[in-house]
C-alpha atoms as a PDB file:
ATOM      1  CA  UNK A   1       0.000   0.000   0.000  1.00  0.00           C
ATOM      2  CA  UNK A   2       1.360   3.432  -1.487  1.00  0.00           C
ATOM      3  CA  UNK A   3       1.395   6.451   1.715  1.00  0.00           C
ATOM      4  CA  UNK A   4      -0.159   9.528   0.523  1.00  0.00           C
ATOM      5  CA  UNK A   5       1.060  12.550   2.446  1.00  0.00           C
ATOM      6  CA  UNK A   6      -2.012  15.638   1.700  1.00  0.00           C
ATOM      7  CA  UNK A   7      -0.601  18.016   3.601  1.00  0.00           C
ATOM      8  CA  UNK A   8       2.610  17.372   2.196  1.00  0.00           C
ATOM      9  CA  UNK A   9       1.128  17.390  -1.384  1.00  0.00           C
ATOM     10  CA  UNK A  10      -0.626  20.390  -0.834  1.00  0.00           C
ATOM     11  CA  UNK A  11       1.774  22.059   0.194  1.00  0.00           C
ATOM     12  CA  UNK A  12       3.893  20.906  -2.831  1.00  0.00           C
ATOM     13  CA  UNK A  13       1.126  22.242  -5.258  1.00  0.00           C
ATOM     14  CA  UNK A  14       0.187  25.954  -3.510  1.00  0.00           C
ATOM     15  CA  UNK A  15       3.185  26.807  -1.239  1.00  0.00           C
ATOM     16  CA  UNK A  16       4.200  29.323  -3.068  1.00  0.00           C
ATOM     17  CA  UNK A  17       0.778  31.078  -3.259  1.00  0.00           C
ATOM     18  CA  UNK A  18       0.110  30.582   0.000  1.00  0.00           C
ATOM     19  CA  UNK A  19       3.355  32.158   1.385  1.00  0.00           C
ATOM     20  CA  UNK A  20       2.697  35.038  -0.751  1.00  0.00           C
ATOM     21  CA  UNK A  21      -0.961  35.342   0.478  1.00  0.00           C
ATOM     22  CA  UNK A  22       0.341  34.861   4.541  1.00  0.00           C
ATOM     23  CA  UNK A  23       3.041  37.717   3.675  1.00  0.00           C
ATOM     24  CA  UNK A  24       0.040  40.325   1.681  1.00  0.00           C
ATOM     25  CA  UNK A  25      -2.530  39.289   4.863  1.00  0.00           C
ATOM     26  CA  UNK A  26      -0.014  40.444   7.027  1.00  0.00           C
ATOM     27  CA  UNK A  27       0.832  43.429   5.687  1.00  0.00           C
ATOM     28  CA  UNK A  28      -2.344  44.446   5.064  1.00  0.00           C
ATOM     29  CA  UNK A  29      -3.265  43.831   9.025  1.00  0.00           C
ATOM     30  CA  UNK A  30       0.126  46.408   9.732  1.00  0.00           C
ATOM     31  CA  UNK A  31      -1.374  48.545   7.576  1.00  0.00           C
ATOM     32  CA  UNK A  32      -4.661  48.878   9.491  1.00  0.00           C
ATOM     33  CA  UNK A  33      -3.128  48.885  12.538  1.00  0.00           C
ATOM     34  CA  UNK A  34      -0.978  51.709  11.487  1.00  0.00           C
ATOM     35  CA  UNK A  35      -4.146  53.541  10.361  1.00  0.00           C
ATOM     36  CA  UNK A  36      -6.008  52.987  14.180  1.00  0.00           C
ATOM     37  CA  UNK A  37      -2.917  53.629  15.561  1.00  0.00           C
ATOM     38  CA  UNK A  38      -0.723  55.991  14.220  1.00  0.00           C
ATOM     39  CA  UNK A  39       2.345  54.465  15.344  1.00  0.00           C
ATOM     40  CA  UNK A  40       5.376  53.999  12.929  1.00  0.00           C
ATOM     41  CA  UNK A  41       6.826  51.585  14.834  1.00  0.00           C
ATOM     42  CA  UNK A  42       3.526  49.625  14.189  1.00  0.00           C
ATOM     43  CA  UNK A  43       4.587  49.629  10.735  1.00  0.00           C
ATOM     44  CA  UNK A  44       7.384  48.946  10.596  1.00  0.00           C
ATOM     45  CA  UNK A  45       7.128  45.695  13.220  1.00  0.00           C
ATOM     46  CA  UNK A  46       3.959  44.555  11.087  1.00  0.00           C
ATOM     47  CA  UNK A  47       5.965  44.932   7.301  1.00  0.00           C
ATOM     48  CA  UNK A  48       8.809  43.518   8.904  1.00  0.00           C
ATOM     49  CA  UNK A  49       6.903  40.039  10.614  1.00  0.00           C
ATOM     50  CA  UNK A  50       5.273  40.229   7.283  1.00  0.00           C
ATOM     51  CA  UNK A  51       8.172  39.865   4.956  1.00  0.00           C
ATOM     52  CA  UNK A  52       9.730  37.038   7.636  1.00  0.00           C
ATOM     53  CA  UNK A  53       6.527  35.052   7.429  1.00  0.00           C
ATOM     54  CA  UNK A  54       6.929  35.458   3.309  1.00  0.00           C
ATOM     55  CA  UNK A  55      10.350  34.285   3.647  1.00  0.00           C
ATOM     56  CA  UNK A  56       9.466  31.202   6.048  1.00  0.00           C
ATOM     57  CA  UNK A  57       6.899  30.083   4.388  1.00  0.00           C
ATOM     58  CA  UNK A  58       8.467  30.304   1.044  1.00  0.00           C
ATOM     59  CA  UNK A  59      11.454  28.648   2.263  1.00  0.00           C
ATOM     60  CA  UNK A  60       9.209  25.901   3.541  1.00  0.00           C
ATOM     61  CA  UNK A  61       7.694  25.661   0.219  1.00  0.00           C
ATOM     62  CA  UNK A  62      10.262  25.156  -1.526  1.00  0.00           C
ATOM     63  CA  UNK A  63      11.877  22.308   0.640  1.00  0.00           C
ATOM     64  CA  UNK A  64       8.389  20.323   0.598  1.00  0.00           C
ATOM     65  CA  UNK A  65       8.972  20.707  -3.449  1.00  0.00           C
ATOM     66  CA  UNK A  66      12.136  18.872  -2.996  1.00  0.00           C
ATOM     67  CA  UNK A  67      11.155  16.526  -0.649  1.00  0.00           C
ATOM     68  CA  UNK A  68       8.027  15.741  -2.600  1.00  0.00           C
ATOM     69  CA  UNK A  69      10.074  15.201  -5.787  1.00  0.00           C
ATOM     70  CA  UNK A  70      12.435  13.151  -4.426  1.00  0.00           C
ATOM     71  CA  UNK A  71      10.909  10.649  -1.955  1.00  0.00           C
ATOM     72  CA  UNK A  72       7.488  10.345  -3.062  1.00  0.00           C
ATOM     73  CA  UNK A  73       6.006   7.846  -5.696  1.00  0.00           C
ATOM     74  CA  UNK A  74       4.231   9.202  -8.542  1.00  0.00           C
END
């Protein structure tokens, strides 16, 4: 019997878009909290966790891509 890993075959499949989508929701949230606020250092904090959480996730991504490639039947 053949393992089938969804999670990591999803991730395979939208990483990318869903790094890029964690990274704009984020952004978009220090954005709005910079507009209630008025703090810069709001900003900055929130576009900074933002692009960290792009990077992360991305980075994730792309190692599930190899990992899928590599080890998992097709």
């Amino acid at each position: 019997m053949v393992k089938t890993y969804p999670a990591v075959l999803l991730m395979a499949s939208h990483g990318r878009r869903i790094a890029i989508g964690a990274g704009i929701v984020l952004a978009l949230l220090a954005l709005v909290l910079f507009g209630v606020g008025r703090e810069p250092v709001t900003l900055v904090v929130g576009l900074s966790v933002a692009l960290v959480v792009w990077a992360a996730l991305r980075l994730a991504a792309e190692l599930i891509e190899v990992v899928a490639e590599t080890l998992l039947p097709r």
